[in-house]
Structures are given as structure tokens and as C-alpha cells.
N, C-alpha and C. Protein backbone atom coordinates (compact mmCIF):
# COMPACT_ATOMS: atom_id res chain seq x y z
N UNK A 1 68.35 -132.71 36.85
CA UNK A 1 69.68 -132.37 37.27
C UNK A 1 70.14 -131.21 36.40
N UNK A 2 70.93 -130.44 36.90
CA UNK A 2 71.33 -129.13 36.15
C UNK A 2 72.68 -128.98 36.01
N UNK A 3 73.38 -129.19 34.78
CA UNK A 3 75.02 -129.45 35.02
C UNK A 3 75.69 -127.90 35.02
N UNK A 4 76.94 -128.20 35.45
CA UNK A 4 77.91 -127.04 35.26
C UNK A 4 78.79 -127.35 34.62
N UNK A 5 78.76 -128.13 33.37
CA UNK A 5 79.78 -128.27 32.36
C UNK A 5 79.33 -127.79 31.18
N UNK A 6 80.73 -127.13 30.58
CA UNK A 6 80.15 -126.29 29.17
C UNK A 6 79.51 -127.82 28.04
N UNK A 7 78.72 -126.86 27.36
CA UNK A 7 77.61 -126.99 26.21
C UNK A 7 78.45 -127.78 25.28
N UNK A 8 77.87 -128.49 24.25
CA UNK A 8 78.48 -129.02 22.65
C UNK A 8 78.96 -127.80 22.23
N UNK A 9 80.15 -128.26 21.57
CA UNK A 9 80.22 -126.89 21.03
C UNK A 9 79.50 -126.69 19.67
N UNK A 10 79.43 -125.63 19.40
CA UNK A 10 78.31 -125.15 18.09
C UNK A 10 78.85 -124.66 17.21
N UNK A 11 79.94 -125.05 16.22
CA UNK A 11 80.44 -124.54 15.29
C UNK A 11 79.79 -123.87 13.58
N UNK A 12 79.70 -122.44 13.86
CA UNK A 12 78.81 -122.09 12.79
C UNK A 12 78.48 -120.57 12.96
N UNK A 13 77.11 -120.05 11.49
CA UNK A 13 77.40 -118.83 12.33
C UNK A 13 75.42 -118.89 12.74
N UNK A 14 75.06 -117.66 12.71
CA UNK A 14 74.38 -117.58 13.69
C UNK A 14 72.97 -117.98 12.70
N UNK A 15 71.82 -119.00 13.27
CA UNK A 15 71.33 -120.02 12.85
C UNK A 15 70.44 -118.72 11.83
N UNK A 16 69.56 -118.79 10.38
CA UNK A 16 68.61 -117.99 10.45
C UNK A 16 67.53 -118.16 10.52
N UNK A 17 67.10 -119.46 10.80
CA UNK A 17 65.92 -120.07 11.34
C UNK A 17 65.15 -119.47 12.74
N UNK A 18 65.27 -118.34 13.23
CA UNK A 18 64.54 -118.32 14.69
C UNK A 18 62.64 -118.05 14.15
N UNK A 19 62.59 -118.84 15.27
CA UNK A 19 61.06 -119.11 15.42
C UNK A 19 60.71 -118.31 16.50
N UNK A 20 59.69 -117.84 16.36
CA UNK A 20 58.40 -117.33 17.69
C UNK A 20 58.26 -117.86 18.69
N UNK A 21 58.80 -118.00 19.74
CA UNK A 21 58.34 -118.61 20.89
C UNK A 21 57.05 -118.90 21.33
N UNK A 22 56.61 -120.22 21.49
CA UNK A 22 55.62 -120.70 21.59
C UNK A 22 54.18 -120.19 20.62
N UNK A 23 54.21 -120.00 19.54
CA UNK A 23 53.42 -119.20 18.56
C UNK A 23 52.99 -120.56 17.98
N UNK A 24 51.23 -120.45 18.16
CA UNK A 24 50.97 -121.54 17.42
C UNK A 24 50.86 -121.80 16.34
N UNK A 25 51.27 -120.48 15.63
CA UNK A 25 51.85 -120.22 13.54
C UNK A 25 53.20 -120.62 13.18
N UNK A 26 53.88 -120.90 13.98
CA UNK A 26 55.14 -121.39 14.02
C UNK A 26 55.89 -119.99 13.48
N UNK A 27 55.24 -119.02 13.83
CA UNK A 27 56.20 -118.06 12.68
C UNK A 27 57.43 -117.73 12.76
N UNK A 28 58.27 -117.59 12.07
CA UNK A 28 59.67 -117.00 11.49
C UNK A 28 60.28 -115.85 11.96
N UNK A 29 60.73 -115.32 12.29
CA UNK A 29 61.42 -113.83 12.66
C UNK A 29 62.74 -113.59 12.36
N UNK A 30 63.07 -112.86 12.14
CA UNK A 30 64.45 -112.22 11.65
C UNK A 30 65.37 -112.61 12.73
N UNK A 31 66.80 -112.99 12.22
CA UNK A 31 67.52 -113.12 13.45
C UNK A 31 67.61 -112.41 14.23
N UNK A 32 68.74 -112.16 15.77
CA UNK A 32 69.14 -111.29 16.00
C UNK A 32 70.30 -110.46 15.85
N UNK A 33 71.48 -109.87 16.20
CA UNK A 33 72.20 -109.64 15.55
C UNK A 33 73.54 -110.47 15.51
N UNK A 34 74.50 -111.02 14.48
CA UNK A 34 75.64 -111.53 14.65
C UNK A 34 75.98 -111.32 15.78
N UNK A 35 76.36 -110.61 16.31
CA UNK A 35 77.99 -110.09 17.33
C UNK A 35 76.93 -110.29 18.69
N UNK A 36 76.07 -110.63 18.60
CA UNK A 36 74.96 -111.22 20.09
C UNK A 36 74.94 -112.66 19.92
N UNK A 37 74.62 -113.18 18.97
CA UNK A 37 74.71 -114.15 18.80
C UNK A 37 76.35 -114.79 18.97
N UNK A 38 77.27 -114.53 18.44
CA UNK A 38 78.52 -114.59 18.99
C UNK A 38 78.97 -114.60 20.09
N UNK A 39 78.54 -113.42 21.29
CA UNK A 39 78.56 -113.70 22.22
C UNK A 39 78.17 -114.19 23.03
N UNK A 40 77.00 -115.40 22.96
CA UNK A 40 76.67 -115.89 23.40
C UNK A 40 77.24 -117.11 23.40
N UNK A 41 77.87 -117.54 21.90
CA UNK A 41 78.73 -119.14 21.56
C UNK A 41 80.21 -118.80 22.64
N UNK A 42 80.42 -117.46 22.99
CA UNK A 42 81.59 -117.62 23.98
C UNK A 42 81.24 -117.40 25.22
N UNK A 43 79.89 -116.99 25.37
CA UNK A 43 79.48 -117.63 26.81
C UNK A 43 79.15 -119.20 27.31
N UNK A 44 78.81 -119.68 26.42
CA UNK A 44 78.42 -121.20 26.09
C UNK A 44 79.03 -121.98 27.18
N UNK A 45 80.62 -121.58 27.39
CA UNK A 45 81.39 -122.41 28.19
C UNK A 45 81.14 -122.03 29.83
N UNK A 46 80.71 -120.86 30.10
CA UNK A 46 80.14 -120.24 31.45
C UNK A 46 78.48 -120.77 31.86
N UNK A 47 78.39 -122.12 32.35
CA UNK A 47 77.07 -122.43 32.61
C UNK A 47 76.74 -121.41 33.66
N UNK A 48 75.60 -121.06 33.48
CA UNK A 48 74.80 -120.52 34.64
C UNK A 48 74.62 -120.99 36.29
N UNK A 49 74.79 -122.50 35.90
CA UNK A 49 74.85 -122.98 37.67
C UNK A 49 75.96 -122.70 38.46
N UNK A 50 77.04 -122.33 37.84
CA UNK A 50 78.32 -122.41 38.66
C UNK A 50 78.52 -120.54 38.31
N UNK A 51 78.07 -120.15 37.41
CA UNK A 51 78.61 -118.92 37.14
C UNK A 51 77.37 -117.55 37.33
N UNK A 52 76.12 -118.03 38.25
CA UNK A 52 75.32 -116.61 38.68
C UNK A 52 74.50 -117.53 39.94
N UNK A 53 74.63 -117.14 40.68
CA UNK A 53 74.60 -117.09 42.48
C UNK A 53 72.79 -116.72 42.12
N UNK A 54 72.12 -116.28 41.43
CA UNK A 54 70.62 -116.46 41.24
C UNK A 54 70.53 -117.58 41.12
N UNK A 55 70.61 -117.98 39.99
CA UNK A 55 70.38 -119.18 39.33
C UNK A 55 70.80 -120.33 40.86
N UNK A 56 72.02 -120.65 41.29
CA UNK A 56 72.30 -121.50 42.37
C UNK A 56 71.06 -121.34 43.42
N UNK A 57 70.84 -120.08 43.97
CA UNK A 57 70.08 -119.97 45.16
C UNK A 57 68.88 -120.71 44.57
N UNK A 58 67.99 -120.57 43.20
CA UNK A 58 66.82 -120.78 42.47
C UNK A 58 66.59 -122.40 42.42
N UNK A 59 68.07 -123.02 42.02
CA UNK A 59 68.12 -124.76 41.89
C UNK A 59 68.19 -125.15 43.22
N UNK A 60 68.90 -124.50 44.40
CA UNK A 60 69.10 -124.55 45.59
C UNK A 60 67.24 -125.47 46.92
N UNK A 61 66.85 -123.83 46.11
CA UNK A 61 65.61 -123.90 46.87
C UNK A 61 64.69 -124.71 46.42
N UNK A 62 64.77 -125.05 44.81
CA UNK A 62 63.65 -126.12 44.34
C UNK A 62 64.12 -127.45 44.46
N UNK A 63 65.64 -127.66 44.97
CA UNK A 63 66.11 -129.39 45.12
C UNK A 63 66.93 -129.53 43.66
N UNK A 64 67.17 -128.93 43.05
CA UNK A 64 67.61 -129.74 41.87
C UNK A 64 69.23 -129.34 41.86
N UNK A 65 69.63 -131.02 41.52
CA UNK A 65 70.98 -130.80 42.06
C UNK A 65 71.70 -130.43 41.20
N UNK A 66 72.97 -129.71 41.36
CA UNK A 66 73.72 -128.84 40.15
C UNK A 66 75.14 -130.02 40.36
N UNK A 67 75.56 -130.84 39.05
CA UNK A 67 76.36 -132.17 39.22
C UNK A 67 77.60 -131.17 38.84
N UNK A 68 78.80 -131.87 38.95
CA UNK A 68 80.13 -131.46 38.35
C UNK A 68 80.18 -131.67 36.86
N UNK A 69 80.76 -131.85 36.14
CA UNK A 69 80.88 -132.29 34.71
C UNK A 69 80.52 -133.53 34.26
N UNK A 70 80.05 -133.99 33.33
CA UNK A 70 79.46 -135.27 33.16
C UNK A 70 81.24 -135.91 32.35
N UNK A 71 80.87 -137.47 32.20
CA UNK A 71 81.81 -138.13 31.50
C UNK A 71 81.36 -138.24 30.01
N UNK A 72 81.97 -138.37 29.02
CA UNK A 72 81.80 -138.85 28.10
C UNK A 72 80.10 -139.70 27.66
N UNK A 73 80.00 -140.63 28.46
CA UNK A 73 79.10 -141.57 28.12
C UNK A 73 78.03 -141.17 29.36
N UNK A 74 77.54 -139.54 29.74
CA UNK A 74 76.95 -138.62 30.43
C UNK A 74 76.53 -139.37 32.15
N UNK A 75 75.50 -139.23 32.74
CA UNK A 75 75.62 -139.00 33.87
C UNK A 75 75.96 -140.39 34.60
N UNK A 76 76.58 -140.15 35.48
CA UNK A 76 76.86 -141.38 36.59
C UNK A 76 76.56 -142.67 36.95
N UNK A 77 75.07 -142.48 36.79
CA UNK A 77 74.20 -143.57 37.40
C UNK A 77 73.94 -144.78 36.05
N UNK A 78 73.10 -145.61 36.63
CA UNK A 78 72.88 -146.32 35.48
C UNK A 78 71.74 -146.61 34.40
N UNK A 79 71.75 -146.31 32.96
CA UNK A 79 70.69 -146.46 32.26
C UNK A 79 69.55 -147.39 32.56
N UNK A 80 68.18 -146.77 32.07
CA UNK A 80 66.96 -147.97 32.72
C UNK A 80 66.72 -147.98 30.91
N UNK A 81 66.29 -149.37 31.12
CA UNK A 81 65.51 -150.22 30.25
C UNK A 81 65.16 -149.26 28.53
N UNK A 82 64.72 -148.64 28.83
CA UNK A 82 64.32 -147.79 27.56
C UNK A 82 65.43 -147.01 27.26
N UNK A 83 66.85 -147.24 27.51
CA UNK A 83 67.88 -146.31 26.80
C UNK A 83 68.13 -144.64 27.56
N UNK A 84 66.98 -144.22 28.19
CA UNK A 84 66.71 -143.26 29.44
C UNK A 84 67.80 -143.12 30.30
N UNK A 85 68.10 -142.01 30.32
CA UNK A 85 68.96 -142.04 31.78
C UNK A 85 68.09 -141.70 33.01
N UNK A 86 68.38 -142.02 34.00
CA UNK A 86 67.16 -141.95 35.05
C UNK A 86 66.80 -140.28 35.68
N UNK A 87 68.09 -138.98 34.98
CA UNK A 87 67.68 -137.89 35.09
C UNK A 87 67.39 -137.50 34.18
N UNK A 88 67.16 -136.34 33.97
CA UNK A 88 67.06 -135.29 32.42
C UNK A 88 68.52 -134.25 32.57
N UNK A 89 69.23 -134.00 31.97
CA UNK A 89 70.81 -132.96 32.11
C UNK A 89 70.24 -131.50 31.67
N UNK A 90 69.91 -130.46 32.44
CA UNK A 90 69.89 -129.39 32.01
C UNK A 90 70.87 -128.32 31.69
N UNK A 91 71.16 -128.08 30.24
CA UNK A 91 72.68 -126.86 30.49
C UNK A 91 72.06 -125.30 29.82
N UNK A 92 72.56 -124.53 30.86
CA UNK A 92 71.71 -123.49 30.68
C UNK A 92 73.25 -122.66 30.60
N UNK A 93 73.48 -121.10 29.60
CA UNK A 93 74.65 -120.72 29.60
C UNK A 93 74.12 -119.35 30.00
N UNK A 94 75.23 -119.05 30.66
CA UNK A 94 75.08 -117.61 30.73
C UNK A 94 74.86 -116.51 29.82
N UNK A 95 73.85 -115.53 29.32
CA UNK A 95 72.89 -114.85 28.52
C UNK A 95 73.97 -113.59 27.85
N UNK A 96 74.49 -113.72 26.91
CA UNK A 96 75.20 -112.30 26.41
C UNK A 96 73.86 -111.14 26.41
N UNK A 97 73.77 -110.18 26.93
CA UNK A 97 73.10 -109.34 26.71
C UNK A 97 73.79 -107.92 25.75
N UNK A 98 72.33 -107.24 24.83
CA UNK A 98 72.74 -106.09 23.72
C UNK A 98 73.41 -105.27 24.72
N UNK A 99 74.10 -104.36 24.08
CA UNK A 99 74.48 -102.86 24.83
C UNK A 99 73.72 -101.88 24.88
N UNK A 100 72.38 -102.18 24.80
CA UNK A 100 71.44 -101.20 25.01
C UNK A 100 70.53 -102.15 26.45
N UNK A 101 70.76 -102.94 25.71
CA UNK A 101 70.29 -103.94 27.55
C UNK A 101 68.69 -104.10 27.43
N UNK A 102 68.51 -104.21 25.85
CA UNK A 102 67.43 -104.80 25.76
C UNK A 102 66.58 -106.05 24.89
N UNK A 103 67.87 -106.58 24.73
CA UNK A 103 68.09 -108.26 24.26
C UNK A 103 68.53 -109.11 25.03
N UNK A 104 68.70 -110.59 24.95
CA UNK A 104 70.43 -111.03 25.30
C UNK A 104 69.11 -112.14 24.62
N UNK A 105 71.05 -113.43 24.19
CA UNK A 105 70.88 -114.41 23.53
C UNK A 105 71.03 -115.64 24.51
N UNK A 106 70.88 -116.81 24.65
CA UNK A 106 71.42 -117.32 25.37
C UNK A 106 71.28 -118.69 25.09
N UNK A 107 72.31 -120.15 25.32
CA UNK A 107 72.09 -121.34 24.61
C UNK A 107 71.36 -122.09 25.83
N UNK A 108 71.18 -123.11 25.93
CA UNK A 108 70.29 -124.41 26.79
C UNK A 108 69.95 -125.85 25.93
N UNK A 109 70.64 -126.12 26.60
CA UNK A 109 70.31 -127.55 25.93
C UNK A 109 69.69 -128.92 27.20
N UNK A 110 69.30 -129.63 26.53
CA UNK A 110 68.66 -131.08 27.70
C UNK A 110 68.65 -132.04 26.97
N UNK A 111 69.34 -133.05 28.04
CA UNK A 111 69.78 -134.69 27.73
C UNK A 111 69.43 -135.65 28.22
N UNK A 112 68.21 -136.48 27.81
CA UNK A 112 67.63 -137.41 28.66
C UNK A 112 68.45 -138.65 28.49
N UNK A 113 69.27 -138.84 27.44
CA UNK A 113 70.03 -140.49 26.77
C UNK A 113 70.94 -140.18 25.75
N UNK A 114 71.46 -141.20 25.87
CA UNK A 114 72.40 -140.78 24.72
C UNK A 114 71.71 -140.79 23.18
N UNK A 115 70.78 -140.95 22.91
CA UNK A 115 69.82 -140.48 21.31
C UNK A 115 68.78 -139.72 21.86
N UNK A 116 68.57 -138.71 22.97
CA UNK A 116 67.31 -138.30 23.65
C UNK A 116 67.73 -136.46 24.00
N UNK A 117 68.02 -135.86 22.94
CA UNK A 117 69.27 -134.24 23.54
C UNK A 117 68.45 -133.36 22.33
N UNK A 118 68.90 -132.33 22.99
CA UNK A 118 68.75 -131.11 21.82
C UNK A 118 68.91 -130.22 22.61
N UNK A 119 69.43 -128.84 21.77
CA UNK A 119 70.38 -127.80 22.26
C UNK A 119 69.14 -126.75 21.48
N UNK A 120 69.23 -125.45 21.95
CA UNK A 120 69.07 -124.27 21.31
C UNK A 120 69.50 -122.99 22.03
N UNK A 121 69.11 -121.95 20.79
CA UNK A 121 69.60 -120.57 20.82
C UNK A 121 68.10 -120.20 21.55
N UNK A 122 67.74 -119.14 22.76
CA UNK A 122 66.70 -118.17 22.75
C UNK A 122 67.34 -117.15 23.01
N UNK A 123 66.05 -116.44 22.07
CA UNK A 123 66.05 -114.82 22.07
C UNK A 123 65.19 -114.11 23.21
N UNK A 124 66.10 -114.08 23.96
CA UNK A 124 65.10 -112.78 25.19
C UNK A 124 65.01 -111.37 25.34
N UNK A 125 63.94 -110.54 25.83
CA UNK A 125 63.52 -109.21 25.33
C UNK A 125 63.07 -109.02 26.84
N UNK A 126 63.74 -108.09 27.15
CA UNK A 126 63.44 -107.15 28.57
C UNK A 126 62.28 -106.26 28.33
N UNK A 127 61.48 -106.61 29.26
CA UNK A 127 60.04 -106.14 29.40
C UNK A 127 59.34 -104.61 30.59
N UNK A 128 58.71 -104.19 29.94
CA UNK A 128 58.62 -102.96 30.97
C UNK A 128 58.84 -103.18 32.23
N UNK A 129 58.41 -104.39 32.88
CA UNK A 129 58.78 -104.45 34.36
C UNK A 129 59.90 -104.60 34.95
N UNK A 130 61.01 -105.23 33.65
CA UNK A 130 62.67 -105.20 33.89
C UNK A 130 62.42 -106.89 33.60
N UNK A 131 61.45 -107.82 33.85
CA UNK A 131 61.39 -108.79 33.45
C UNK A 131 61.90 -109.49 32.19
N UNK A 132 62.80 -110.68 31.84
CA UNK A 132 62.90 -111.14 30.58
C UNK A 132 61.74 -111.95 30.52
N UNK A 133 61.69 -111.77 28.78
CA UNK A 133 60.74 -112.59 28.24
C UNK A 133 60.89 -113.53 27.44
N UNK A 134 61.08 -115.10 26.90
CA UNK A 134 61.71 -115.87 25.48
C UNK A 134 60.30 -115.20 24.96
N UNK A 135 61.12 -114.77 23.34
CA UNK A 135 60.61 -114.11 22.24
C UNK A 135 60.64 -114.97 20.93
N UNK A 136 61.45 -115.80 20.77
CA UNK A 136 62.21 -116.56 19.85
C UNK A 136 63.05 -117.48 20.41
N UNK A 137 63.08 -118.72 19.31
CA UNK A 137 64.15 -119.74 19.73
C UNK A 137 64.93 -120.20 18.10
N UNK A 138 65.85 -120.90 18.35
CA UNK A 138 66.95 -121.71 16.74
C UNK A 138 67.42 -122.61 17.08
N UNK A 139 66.61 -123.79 16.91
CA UNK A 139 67.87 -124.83 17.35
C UNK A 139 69.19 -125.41 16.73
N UNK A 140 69.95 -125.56 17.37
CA UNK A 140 71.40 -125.65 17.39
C UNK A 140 71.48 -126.70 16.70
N UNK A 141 71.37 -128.07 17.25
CA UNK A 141 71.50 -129.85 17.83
C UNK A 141 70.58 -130.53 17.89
N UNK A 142 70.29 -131.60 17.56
CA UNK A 142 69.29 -132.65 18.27
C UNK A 142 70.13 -134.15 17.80
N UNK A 143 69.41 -135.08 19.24
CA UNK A 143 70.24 -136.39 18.36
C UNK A 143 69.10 -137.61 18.80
């Protein structure tokens, strides 16, 4: 399931932990810059499902349903046996991109239970074909 309710909020400044995306050295990389990273904690509240008509058409065509806001004690239905909620909550935010238009930051987090979540920062890098790429990630949250 893919929500359209804003993210935890993330009070702080910008993590300096980013890691290599999928690098099996786990390596380290320099952040990116404050004021990207910033703009991205005030995009946070602009999910992507409700706020870019790609993204909708994309969840549209693969079935996955985009819910209204969750409650407090998260999705609707009812917990199974192992503490599980019977979906996974995907929150994806809309991507601050650099002013050169060849970064952007962007948060995502996923919630299987209420002790089953974690949030992060990726770093994406526009690629000769105009393609983004995750380059780096920081996580935010976990519980």
C-alpha cells in the first residue's frame, strides 16, 4: 500500500552518515549539501502519491493502492498473529532537486507494524540518459 500522508517528522540537521547505495563495502560518502537536504525535510509533507500524476499513473497500473492518511495506531485493517500488519505502508516524498538539476534528496520510509518501520534520506544523481540513479542513502528512524 502506498500512503499519501506526510512522513514522521525528522527533527535535526542533515544526517552525516550517508552510505553508498547498495555497495558491498558499505562505504561512507560525504553528505550532500545542507540547504538540499533541508529541502527535502519541507518536502517531506508533499507525498509523492497525491502530489506527481507519474508516480499515481505508475501505482495505478501496478495495483497498488494509494490509502488516505493512516490513524494513529496505522492502517485500517486488522493485525495478524505476528504483530504484522497485513500490508507494508510505503511513504515516498516528493524529491527537492539541486539548482543545477543534478542531485535531488528525497525521504521514504516503510511500515510493516507498529515495531516493524524505518525511514530514510536518498541521494539521487541524474544520469547521462536524464535517468535518476540512488547513489547514497542516511537513515533517519527505525523502530
Amino acid at each position: 500500500m502506498f500512503s499519501n500522508q506526510p512522513q514522521l517528522d525528522f527533527p535535526g540537521p542533515n544526517p552525516k552518515d550517508w552510505r553508498r547505495y547498495r555497495s558491498e563495502q558499505n562505504e561512507s560518502i560525504g553528505p550532500p549539501a545542507d540547504a538540499l537536504v533541508d529541502a527535502a525535510e519541507e518536502l517531506e509533507q508533499n507525498s509523492a502519491g497525491r502530489g506527481c500524476p507519474s508516480v499515481q499513473d505508475l501505482l495505478s497500473e501496478r495495483h497498488i493502492p494509494i490509502e488516505q492518511p493512516l490513524g494513529k495506531d496505522g492502517p485500517p485493517q486488522q493485525k495478524v498473529d505476528d504483530g504484522l500488519w497485513p500490508s507494508t505502508i510505503i511513504q515516498v516524498s516528493l524529491p527537492a532537486i539541486s539548482a543545477d538539476g543534478s542531485t535531488a534528496v528525497l525521504m521514504a520510509s516503510s511500515i510493516s507494524g507498529p515495531e516493524a518501520g524505518g525511514g530514510s534520506f536518498y541521494l539521487l544523481q541524474r544520469q547521462p540518459s536524464g535517468a535518476w540513479q540512488i547513489i547514497a542513502t542516511a537513515g533517519i528512524w527505525i523502530s
